[in-house]
Structure formats: C-alpha cells, structure tokens
PDB file of N, CA and C in Angstrom:
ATOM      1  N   UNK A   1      44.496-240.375 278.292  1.00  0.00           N
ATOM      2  CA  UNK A   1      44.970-240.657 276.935  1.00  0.00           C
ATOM      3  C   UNK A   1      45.878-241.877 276.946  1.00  0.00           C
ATOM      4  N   UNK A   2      45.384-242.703 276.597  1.00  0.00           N
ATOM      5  CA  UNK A   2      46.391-243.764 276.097  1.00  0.00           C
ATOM      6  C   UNK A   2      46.952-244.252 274.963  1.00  0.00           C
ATOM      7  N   UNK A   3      48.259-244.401 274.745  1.00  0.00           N
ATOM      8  CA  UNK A   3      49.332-244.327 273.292  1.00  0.00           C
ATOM      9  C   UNK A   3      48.703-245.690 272.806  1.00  0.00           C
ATOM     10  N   UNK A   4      48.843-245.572 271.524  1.00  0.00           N
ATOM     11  CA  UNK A   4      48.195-246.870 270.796  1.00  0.00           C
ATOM     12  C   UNK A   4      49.279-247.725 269.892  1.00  0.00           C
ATOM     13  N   UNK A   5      50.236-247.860 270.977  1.00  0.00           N
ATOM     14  CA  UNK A   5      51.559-248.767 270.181  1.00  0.00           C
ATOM     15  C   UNK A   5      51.941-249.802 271.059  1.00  0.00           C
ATOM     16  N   UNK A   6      51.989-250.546 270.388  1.00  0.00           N
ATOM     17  CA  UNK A   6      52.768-252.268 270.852  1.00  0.00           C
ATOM     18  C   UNK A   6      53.737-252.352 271.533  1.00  0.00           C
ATOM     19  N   UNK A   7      54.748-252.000 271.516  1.00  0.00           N
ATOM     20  CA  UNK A   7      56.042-251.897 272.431  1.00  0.00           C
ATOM     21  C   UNK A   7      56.122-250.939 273.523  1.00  0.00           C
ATOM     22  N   UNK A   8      55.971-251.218 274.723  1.00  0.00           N
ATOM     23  CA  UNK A   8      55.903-250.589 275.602  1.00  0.00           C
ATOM     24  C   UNK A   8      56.804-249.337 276.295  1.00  0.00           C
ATOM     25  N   UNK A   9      58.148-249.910 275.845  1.00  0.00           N
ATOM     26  CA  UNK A   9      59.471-248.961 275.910  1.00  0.00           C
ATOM     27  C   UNK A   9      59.292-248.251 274.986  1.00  0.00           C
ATOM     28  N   UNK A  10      58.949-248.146 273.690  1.00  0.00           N
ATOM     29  CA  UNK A  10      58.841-247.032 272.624  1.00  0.00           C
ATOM     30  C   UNK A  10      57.791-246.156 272.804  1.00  0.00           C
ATOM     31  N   UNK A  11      56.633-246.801 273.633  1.00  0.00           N
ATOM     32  CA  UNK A  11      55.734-245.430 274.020  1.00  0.00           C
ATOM     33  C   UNK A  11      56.152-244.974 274.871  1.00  0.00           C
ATOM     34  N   UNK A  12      56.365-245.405 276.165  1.00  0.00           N
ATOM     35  CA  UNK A  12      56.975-244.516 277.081  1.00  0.00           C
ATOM     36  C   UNK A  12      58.052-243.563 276.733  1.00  0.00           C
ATOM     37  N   UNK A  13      59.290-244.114 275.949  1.00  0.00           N
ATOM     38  CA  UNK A  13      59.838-243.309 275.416  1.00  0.00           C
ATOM     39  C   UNK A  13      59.606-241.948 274.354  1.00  0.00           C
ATOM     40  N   UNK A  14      58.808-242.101 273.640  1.00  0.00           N
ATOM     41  CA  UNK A  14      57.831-240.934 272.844  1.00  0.00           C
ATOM     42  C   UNK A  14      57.124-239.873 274.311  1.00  0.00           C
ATOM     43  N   UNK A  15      56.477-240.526 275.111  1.00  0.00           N
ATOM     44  CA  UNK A  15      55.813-239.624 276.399  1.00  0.00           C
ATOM     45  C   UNK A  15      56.846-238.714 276.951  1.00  0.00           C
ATOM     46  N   UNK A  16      58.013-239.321 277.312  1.00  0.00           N
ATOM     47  CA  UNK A  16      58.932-238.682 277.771  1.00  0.00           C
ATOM     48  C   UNK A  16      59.414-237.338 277.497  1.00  0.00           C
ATOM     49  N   UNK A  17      59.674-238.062 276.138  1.00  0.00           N
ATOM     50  CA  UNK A  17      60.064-236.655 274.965  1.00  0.00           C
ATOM     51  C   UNK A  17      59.188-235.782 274.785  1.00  0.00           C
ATOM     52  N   UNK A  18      58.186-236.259 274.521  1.00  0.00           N
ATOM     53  CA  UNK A  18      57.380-234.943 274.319  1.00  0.00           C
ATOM     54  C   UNK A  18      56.646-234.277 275.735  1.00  0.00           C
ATOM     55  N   UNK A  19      57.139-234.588 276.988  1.00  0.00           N
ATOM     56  CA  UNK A  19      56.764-233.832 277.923  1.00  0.00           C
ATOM     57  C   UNK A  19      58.209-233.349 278.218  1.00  0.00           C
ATOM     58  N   UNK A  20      59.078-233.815 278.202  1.00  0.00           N
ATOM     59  CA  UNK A  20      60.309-233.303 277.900  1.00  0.00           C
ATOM     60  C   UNK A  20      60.755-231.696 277.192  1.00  0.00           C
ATOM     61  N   UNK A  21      60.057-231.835 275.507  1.00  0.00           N
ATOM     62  CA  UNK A  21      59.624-230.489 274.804  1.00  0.00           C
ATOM     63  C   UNK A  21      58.743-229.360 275.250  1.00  0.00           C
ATOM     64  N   UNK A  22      57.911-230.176 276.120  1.00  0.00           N
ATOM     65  CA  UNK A  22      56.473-229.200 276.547  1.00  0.00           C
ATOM     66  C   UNK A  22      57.570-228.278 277.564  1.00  0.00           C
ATOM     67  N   UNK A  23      58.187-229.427 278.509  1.00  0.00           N
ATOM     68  CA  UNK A  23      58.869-228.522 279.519  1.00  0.00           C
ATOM     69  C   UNK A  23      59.780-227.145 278.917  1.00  0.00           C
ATOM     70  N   UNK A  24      60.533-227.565 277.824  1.00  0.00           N
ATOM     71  CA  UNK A  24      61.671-226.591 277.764  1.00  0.00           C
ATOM     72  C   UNK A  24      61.172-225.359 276.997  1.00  0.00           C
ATOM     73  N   UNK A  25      59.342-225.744 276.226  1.00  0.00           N
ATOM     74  CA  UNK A  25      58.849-225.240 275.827  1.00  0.00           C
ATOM     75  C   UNK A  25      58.252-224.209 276.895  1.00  0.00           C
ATOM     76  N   UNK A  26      57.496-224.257 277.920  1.00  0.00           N
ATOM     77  CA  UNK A  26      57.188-224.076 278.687  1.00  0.00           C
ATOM     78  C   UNK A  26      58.078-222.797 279.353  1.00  0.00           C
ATOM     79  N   UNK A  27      59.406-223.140 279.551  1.00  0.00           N
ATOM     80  CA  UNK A  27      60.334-222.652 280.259  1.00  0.00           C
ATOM     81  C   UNK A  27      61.097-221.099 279.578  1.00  0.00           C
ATOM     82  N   UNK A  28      61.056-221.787 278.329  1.00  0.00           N
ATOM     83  CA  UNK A  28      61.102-220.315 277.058  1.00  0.00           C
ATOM     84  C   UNK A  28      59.916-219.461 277.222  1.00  0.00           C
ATOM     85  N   UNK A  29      58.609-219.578 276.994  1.00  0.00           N
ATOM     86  CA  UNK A  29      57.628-218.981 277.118  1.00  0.00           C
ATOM     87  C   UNK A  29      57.374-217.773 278.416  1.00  0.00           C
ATOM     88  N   UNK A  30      58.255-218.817 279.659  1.00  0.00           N
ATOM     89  CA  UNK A  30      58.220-218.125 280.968  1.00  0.00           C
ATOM     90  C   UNK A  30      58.935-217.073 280.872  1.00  0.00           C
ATOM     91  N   UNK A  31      60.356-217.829 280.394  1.00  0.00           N
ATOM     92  CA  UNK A  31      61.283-216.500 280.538  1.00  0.00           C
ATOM     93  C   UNK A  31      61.242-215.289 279.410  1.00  0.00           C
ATOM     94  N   UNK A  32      60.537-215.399 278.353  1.00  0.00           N
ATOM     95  CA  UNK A  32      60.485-214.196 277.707  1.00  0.00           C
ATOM     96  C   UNK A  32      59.863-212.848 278.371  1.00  0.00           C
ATOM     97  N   UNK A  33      58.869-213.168 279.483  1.00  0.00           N
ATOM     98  CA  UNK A  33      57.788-212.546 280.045  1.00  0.00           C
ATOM     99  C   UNK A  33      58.806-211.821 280.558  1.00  0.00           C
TER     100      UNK A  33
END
C-alpha cells in the first residue's frame, strides 16, 4: 500500500499514528481476554 500524498514527512507521519492506534488498539483487545 502506498500513501498518495506529496509531502513525505506528513505521510510518514499519518503511518505512524495509525499503527501507533492499531497497537494500543491491539493491546486493549488483548487484555480484556
């Protein structure tokens, strides 16, 4: 998948974050179990 924006620091920065969310998302999901 590649981000379809011009500025290179602002996509990377968006990737971050939202693997960032996945993680803490991720991490809630675990620990409810």
């Amino acid at each position: 998948l590649e981000p379809r924006c011009s500025p290179k620091v602002g996509c990377t920065l968006v990737a971050y974050t939202l693997n960032y969310y996945i993680i803490i998302f991720t991490e809630i999901i675990t620990s409810r179990d």
